[in-house]
PDB file of N, CA and C in Angstrom:
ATOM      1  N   UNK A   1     -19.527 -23.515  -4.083  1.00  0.00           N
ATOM      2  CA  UNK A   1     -19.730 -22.170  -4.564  1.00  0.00           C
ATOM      3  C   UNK A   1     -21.115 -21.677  -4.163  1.00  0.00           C
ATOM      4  N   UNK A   2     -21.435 -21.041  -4.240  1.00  0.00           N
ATOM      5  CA  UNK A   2     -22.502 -19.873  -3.697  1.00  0.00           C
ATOM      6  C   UNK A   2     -23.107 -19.421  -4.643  1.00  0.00           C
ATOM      7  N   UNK A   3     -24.151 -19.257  -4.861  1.00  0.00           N
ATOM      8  CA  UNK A   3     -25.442 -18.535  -5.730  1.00  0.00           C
ATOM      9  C   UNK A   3     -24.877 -17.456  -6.823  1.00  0.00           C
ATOM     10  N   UNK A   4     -24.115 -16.442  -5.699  1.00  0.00           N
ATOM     11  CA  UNK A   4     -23.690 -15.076  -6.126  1.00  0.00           C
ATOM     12  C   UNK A   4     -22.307 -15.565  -7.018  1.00  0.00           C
ATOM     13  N   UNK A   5     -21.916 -16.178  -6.584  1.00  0.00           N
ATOM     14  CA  UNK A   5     -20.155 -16.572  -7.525  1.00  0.00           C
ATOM     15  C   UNK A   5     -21.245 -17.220  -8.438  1.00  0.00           C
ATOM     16  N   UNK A   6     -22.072 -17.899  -8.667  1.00  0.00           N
ATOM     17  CA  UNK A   6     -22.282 -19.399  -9.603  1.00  0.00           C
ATOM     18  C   UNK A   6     -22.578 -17.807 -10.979  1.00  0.00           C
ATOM     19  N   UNK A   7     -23.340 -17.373 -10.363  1.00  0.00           N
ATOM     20  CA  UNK A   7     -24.002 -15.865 -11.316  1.00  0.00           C
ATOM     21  C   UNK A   7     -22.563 -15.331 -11.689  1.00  0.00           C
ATOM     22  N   UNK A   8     -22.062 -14.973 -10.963  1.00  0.00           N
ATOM     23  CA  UNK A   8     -20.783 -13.892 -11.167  1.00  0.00           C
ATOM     24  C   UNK A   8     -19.677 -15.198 -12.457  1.00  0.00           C
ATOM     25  N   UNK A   9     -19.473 -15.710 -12.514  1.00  0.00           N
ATOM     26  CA  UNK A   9     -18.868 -17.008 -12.983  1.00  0.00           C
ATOM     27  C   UNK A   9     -19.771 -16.626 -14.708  1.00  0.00           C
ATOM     28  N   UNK A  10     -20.893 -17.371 -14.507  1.00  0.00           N
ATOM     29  CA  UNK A  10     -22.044 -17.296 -15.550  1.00  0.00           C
ATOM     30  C   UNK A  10     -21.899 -16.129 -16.127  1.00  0.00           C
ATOM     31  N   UNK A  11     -22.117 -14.846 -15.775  1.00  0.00           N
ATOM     32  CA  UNK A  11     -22.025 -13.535 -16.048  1.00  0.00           C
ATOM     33  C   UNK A  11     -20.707 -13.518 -16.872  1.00  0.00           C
ATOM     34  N   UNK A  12     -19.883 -13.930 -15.902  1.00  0.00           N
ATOM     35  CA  UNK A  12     -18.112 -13.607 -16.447  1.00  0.00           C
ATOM     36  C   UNK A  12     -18.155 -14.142 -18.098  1.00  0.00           C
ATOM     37  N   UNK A  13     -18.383 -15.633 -17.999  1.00  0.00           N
ATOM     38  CA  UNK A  13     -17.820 -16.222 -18.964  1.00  0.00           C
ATOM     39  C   UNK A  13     -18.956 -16.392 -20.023  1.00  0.00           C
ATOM     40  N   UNK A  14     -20.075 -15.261 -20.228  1.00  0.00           N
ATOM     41  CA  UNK A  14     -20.940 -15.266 -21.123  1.00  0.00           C
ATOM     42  C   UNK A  14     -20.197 -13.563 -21.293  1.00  0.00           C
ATOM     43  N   UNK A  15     -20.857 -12.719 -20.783  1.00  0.00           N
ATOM     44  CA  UNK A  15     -20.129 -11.418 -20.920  1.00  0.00           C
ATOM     45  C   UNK A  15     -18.792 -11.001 -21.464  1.00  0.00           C
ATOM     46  N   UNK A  16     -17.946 -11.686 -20.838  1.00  0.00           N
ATOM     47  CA  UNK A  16     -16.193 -11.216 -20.947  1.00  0.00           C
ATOM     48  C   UNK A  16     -15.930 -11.767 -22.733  1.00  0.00           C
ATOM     49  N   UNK A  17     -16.502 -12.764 -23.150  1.00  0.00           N
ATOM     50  CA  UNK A  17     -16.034 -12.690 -24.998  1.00  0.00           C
ATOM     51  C   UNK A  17     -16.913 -11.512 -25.321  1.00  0.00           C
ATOM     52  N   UNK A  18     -18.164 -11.714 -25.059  1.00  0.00           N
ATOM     53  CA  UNK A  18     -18.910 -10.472 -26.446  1.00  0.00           C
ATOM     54  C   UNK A  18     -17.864  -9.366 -25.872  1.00  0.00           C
ATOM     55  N   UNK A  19     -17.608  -8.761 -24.583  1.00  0.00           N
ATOM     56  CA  UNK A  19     -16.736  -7.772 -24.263  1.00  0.00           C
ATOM     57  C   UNK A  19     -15.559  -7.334 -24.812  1.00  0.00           C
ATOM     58  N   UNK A  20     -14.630  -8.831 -25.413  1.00  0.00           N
ATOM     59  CA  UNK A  20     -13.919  -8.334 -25.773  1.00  0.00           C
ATOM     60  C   UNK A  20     -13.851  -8.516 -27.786  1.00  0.00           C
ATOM     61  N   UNK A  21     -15.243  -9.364 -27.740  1.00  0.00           N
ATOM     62  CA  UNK A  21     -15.318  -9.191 -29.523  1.00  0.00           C
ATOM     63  C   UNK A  21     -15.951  -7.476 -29.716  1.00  0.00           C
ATOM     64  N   UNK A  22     -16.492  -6.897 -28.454  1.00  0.00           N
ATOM     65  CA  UNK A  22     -16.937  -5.467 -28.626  1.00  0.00           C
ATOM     66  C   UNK A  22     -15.584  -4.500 -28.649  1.00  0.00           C
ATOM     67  N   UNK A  23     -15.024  -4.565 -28.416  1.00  0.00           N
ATOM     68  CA  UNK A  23     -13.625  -4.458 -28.097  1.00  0.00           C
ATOM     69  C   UNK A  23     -12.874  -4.347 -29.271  1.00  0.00           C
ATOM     70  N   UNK A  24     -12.723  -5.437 -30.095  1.00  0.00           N
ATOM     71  CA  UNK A  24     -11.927  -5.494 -31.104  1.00  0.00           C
ATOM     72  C   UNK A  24     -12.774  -5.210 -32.570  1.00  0.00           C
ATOM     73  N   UNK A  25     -14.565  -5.090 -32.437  1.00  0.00           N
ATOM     74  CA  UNK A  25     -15.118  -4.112 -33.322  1.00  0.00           C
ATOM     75  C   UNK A  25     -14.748  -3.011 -33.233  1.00  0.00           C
ATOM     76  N   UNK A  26     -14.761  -2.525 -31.903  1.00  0.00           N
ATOM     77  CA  UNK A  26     -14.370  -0.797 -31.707  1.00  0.00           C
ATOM     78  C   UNK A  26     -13.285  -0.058 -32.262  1.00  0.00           C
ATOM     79  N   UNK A  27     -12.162  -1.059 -32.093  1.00  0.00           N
ATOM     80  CA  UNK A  27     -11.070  -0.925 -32.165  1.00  0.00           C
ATOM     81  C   UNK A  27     -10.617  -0.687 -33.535  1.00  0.00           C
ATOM     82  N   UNK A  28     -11.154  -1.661 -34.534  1.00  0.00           N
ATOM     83  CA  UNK A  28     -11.358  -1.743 -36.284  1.00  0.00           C
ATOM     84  C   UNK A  28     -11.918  -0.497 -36.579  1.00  0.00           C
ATOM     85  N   UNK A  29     -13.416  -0.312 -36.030  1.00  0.00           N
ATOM     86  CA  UNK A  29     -13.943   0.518 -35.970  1.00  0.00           C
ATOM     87  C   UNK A  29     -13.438   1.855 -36.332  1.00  0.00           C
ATOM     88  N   UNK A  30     -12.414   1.888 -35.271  1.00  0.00           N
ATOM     89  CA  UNK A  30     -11.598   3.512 -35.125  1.00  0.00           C
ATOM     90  C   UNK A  30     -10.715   3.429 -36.047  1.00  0.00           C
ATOM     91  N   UNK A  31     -10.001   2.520 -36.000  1.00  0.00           N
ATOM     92  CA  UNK A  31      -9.053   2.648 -37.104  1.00  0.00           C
ATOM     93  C   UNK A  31      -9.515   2.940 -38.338  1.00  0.00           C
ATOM     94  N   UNK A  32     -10.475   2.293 -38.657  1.00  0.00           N
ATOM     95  CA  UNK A  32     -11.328   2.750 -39.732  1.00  0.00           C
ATOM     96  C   UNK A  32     -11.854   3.821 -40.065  1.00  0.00           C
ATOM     97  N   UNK A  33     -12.359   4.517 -39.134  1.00  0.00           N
ATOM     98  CA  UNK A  33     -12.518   6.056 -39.403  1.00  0.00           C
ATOM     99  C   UNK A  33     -11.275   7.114 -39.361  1.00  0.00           C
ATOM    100  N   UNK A  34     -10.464   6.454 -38.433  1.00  0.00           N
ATOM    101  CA  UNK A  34      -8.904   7.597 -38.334  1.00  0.00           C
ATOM    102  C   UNK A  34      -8.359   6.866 -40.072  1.00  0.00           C
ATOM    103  N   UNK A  35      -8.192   5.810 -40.729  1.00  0.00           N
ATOM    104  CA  UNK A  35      -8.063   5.825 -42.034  1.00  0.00           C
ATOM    105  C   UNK A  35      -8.509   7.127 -43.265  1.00  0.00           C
ATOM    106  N   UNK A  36     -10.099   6.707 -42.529  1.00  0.00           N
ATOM    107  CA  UNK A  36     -11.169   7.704 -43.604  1.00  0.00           C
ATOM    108  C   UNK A  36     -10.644   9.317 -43.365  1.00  0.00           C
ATOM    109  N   UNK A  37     -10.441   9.154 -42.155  1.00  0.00           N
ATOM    110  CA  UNK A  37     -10.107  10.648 -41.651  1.00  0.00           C
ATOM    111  C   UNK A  37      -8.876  11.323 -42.524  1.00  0.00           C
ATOM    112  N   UNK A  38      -7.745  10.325 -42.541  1.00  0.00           N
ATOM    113  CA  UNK A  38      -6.170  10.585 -42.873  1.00  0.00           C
ATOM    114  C   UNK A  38      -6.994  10.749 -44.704  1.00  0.00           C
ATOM    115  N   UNK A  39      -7.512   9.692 -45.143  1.00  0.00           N
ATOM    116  CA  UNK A  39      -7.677   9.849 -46.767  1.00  0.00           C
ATOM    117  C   UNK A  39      -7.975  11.158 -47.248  1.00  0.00           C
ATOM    118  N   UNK A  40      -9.385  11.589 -46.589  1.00  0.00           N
ATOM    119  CA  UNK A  40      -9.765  12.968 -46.501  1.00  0.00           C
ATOM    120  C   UNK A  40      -9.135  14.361 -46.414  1.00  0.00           C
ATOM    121  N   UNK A  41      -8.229  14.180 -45.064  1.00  0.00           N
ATOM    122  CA  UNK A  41      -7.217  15.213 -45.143  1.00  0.00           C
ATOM    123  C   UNK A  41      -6.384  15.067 -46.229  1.00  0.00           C
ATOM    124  N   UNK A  42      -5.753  13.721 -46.737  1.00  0.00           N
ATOM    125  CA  UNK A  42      -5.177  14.139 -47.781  1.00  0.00           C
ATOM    126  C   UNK A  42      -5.432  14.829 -49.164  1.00  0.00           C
ATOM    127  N   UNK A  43      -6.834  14.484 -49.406  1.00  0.00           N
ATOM    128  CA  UNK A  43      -7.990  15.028 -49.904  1.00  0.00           C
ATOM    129  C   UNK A  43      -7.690  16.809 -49.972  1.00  0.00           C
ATOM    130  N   UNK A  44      -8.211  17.093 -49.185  1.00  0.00           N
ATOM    131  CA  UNK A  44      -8.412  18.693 -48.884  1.00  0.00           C
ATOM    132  C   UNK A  44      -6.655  19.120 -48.958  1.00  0.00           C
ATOM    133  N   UNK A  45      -6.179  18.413 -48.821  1.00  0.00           N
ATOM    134  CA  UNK A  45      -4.510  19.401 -48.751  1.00  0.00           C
ATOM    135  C   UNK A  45      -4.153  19.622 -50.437  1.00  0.00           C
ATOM    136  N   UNK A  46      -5.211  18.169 -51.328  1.00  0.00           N
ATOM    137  CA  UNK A  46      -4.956  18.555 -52.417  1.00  0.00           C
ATOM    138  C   UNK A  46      -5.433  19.445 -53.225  1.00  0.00           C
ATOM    139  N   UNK A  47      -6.600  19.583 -52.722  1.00  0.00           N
ATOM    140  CA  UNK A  47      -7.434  20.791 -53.086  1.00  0.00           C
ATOM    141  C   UNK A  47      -7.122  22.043 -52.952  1.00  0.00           C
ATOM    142  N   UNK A  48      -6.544  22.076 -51.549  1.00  0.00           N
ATOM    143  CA  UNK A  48      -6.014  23.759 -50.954  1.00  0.00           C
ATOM    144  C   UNK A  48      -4.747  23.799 -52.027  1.00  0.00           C
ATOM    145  N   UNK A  49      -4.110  22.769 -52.236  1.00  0.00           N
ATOM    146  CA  UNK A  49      -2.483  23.410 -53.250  1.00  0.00           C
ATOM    147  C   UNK A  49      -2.921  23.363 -54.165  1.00  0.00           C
ATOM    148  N   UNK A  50      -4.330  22.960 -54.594  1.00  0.00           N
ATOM    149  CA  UNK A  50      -4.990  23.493 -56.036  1.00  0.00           C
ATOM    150  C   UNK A  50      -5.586  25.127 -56.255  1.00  0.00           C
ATOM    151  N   UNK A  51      -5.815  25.140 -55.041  1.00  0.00           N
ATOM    152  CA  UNK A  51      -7.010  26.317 -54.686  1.00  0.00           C
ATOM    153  C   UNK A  51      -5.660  27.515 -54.623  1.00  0.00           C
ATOM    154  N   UNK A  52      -4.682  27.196 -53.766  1.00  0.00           N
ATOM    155  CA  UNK A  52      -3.240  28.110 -53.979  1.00  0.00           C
ATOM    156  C   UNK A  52      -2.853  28.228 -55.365  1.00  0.00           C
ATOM    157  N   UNK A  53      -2.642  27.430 -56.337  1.00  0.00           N
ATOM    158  CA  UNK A  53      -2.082  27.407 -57.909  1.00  0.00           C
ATOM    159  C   UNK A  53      -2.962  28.375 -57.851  1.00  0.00           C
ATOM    160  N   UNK A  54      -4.218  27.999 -58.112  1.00  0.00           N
ATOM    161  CA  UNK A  54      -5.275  29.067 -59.007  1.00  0.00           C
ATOM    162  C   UNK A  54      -5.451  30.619 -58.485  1.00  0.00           C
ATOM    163  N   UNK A  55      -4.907  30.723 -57.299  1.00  0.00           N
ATOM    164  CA  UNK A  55      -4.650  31.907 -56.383  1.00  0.00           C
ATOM    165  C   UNK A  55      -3.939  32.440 -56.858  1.00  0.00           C
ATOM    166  N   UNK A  56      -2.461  31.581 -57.356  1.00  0.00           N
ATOM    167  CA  UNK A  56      -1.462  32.643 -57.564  1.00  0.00           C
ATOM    168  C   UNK A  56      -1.532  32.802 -58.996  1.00  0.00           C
ATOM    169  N   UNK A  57      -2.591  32.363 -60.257  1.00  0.00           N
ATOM    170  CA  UNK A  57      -2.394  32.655 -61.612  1.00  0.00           C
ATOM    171  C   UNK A  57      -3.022  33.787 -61.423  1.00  0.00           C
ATOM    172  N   UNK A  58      -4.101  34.303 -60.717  1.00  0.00           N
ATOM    173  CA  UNK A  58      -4.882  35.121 -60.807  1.00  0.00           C
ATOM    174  C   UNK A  58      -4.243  36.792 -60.335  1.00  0.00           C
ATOM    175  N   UNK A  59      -3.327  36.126 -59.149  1.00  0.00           N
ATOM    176  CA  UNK A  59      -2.212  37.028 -59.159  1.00  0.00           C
ATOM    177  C   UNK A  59      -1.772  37.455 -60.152  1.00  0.00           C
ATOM    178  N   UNK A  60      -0.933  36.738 -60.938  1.00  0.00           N
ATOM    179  CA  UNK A  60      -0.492  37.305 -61.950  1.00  0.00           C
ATOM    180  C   UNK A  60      -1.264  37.995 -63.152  1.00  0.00           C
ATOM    181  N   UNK A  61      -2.404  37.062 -62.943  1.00  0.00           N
ATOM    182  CA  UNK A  61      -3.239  37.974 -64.390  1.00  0.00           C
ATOM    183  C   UNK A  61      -3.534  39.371 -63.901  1.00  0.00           C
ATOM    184  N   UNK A  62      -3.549  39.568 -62.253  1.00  0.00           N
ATOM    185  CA  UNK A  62      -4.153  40.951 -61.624  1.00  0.00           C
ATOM    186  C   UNK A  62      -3.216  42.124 -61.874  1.00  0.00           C
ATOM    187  N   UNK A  63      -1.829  40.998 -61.691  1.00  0.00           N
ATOM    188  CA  UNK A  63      -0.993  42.388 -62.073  1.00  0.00           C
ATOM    189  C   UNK A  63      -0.645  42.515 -63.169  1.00  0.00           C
ATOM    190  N   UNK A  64      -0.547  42.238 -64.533  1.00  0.00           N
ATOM    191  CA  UNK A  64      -0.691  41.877 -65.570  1.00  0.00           C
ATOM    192  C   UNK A  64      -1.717  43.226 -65.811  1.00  0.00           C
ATOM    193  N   UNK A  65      -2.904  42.727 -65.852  1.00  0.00           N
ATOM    194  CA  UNK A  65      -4.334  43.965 -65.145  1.00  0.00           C
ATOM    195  C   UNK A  65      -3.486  45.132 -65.309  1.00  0.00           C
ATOM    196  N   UNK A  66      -3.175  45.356 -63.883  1.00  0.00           N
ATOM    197  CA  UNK A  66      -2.546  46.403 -63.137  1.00  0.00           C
ATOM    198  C   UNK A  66      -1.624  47.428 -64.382  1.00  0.00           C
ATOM    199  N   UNK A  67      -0.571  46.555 -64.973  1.00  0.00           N
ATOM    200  CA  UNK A  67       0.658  47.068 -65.782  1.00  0.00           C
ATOM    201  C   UNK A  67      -0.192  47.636 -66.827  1.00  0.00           C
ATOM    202  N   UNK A  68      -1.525  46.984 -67.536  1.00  0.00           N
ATOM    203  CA  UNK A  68      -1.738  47.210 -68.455  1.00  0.00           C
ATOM    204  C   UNK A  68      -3.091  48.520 -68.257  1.00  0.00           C
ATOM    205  N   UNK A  69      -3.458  48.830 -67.108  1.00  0.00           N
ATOM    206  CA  UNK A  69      -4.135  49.830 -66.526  1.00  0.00           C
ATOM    207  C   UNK A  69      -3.076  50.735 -66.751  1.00  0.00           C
ATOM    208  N   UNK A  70      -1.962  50.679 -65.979  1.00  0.00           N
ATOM    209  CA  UNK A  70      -0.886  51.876 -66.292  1.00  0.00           C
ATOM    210  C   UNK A  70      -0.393  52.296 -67.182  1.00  0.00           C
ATOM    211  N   UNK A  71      -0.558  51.708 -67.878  1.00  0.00           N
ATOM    212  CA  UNK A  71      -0.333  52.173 -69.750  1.00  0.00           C
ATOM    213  C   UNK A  71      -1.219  52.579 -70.374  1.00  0.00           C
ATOM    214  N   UNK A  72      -2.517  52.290 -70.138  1.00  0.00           N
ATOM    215  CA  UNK A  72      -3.691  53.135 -70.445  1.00  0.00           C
ATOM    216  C   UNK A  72      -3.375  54.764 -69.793  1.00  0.00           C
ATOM    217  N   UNK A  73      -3.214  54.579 -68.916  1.00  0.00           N
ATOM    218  CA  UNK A  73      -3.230  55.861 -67.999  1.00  0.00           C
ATOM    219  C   UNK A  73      -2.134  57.011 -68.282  1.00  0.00           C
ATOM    220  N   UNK A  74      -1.263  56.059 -68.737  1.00  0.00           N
ATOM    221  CA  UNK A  74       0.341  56.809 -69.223  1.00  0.00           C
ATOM    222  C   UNK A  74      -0.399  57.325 -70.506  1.00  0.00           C
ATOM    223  N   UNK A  75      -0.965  56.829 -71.348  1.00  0.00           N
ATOM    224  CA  UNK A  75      -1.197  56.841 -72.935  1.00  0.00           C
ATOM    225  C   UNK A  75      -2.492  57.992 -72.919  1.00  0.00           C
ATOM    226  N   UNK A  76      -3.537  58.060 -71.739  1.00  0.00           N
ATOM    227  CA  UNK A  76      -4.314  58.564 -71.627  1.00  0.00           C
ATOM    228  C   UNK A  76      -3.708  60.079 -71.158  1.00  0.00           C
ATOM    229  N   UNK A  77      -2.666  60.381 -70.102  1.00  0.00           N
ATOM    230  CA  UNK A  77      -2.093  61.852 -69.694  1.00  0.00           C
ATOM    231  C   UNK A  77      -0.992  62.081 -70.553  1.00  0.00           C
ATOM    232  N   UNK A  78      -0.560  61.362 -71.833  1.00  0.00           N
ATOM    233  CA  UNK A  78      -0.187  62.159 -73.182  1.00  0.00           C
ATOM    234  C   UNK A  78      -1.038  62.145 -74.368  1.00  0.00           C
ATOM    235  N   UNK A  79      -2.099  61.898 -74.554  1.00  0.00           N
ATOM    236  CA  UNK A  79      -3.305  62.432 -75.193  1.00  0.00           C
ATOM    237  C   UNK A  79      -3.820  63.717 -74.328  1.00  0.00           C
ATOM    238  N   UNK A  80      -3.952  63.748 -73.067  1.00  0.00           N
ATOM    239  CA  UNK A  80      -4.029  65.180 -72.443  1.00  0.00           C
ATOM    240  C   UNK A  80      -2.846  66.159 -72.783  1.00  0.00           C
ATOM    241  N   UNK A  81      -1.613  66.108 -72.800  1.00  0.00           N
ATOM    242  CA  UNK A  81      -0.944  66.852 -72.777  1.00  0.00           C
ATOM    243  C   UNK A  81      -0.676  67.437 -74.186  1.00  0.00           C
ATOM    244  N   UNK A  82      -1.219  66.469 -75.158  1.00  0.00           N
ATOM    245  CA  UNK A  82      -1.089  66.941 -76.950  1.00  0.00           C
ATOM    246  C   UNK A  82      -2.492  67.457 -76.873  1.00  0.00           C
ATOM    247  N   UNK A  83      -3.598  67.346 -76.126  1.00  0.00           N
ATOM    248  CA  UNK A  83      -4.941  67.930 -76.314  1.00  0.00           C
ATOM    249  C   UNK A  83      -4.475  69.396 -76.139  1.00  0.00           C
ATOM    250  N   UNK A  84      -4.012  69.685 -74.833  1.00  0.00           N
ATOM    251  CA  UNK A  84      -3.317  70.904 -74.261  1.00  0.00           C
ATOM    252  C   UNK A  84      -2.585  71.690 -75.178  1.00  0.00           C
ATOM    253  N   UNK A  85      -1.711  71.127 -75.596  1.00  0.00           N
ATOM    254  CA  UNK A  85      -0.318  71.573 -76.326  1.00  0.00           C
ATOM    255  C   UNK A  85      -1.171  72.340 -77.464  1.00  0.00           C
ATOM    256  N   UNK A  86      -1.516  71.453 -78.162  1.00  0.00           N
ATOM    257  CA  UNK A  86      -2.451  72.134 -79.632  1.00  0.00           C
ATOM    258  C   UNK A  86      -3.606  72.653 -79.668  1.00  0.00           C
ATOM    259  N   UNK A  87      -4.088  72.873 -78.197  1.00  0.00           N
ATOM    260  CA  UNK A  87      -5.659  73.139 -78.242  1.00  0.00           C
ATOM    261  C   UNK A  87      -6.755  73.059 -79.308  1.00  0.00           C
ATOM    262  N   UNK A  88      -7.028  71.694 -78.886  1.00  0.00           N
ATOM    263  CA  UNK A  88      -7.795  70.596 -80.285  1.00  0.00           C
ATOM    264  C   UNK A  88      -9.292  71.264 -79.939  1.00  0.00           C
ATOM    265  N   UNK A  89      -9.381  70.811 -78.587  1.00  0.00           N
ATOM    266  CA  UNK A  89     -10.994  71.404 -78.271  1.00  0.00           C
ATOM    267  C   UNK A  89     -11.253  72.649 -78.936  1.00  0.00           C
ATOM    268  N   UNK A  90     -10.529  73.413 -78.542  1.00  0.00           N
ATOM    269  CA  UNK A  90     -10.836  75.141 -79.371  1.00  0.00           C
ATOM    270  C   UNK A  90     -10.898  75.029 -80.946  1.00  0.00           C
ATOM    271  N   UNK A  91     -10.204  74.324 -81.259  1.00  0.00           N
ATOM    272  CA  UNK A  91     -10.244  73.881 -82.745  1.00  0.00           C
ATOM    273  C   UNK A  91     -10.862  73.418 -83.359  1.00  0.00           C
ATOM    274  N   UNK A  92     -11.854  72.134 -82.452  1.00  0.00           N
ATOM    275  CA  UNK A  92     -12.890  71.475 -82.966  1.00  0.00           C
ATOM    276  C   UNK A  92     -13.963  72.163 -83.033  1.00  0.00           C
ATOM    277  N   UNK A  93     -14.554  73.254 -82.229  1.00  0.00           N
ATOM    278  CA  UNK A  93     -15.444  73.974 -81.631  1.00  0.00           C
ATOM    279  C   UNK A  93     -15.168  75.682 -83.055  1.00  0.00           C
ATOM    280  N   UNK A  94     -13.903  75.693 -83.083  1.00  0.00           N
ATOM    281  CA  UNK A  94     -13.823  76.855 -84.383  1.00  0.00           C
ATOM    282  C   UNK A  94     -14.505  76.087 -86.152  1.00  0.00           C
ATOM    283  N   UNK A  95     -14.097  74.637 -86.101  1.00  0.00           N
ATOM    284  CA  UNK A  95     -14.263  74.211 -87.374  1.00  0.00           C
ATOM    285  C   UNK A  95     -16.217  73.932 -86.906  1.00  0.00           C
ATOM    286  N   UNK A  96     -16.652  73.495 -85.966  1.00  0.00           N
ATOM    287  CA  UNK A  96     -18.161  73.038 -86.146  1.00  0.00           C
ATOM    288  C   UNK A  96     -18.202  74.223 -86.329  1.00  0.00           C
ATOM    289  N   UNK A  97     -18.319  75.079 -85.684  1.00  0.00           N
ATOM    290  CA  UNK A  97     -18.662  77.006 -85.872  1.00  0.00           C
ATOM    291  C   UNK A  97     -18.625  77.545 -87.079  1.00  0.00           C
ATOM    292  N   UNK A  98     -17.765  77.071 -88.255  1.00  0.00           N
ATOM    293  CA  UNK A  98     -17.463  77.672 -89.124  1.00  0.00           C
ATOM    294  C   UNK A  98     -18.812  76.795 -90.294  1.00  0.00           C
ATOM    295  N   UNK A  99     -19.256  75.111 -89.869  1.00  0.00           N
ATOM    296  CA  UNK A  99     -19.729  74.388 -90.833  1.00  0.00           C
ATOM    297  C   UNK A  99     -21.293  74.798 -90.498  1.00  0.00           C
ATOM    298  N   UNK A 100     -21.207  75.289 -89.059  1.00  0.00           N
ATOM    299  CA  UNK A 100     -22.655  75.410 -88.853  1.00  0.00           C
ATOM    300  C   UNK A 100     -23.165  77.096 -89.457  1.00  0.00           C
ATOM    301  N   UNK A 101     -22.499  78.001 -89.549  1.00  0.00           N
ATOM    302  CA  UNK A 101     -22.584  79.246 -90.308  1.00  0.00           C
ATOM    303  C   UNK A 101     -22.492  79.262 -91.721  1.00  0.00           C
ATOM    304  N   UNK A 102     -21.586  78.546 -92.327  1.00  0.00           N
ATOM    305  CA  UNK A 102     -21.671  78.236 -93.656  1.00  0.00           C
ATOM    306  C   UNK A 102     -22.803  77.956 -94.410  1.00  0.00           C
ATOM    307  N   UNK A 103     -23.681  78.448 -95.326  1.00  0.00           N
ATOM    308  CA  UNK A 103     -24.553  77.986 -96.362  1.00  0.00           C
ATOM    309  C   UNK A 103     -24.293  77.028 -96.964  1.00  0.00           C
ATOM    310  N   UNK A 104     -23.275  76.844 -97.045  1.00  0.00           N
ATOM    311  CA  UNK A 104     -22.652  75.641 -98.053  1.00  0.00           C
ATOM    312  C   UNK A 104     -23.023  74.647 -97.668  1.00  0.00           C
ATOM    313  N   UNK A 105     -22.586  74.161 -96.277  1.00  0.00           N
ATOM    314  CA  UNK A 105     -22.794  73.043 -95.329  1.00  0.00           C
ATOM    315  C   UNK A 105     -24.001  72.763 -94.900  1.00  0.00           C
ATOM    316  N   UNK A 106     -24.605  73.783 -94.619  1.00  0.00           N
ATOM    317  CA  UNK A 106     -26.306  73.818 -94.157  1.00  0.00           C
ATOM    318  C   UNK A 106     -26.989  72.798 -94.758  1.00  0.00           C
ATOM    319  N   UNK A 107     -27.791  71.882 -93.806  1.00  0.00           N
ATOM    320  CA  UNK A 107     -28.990  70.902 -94.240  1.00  0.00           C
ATOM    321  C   UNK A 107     -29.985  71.541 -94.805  1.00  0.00           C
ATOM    322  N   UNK A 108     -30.135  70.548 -96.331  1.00  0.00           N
ATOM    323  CA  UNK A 108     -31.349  71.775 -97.031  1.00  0.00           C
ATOM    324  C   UNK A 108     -32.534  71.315 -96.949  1.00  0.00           C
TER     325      UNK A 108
END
């Protein structure tokens, strides 16, 4: 054998195990993080169908909200329409008129 093989030989059979114990760290390695990876995602998918629940209660409380805005509003343009009907304002405005002219009423 020759200098260059005796090296190449030497090289081989010192090199080629750590190579392939580097090899089968790597390999653990990855798997190990594509594990961590998969746990995680499962992680976050549970969170997002948490984060969806709480999405859609809020929905409902919004429209809930909503229905109960419209009943204000309904309840509020028939208090306008009995304000109208009986003309309260003019009425309220005739009775202060009448307490503020009165002697009777007058602050003494």
């Amino acid at each position: 054998m020759s200098v260059v093989e005796d090296v190449r030989q030497t090289l081989q059979d010192f090199i080629a195990p750590e190579l392939r114990e580097l090899k089968i760290r790597m390999d653990h390695l990855e798997k190990s993080v594509e594990d961590r990876r998969q746990e995680m995602q499962a992680g976050f998918s549970k969170i997002d169908q948490k984060f969806e629940k709480v999405e859609q209660r809020f929905e409902k409380i919004d429209e809930r909200f909503e229905k109960i805005d419209q009943r204000f509003e309904n309840i509020d343009q028939r208090f306008d329409k009995i304000d109208r009907r009986f003309d309260i304002d003019r009425r309220f405005d005739k009775i202060e008129e009448y307490f503020s002219t009165d002697r009777r009423f007058a602050p003494h």
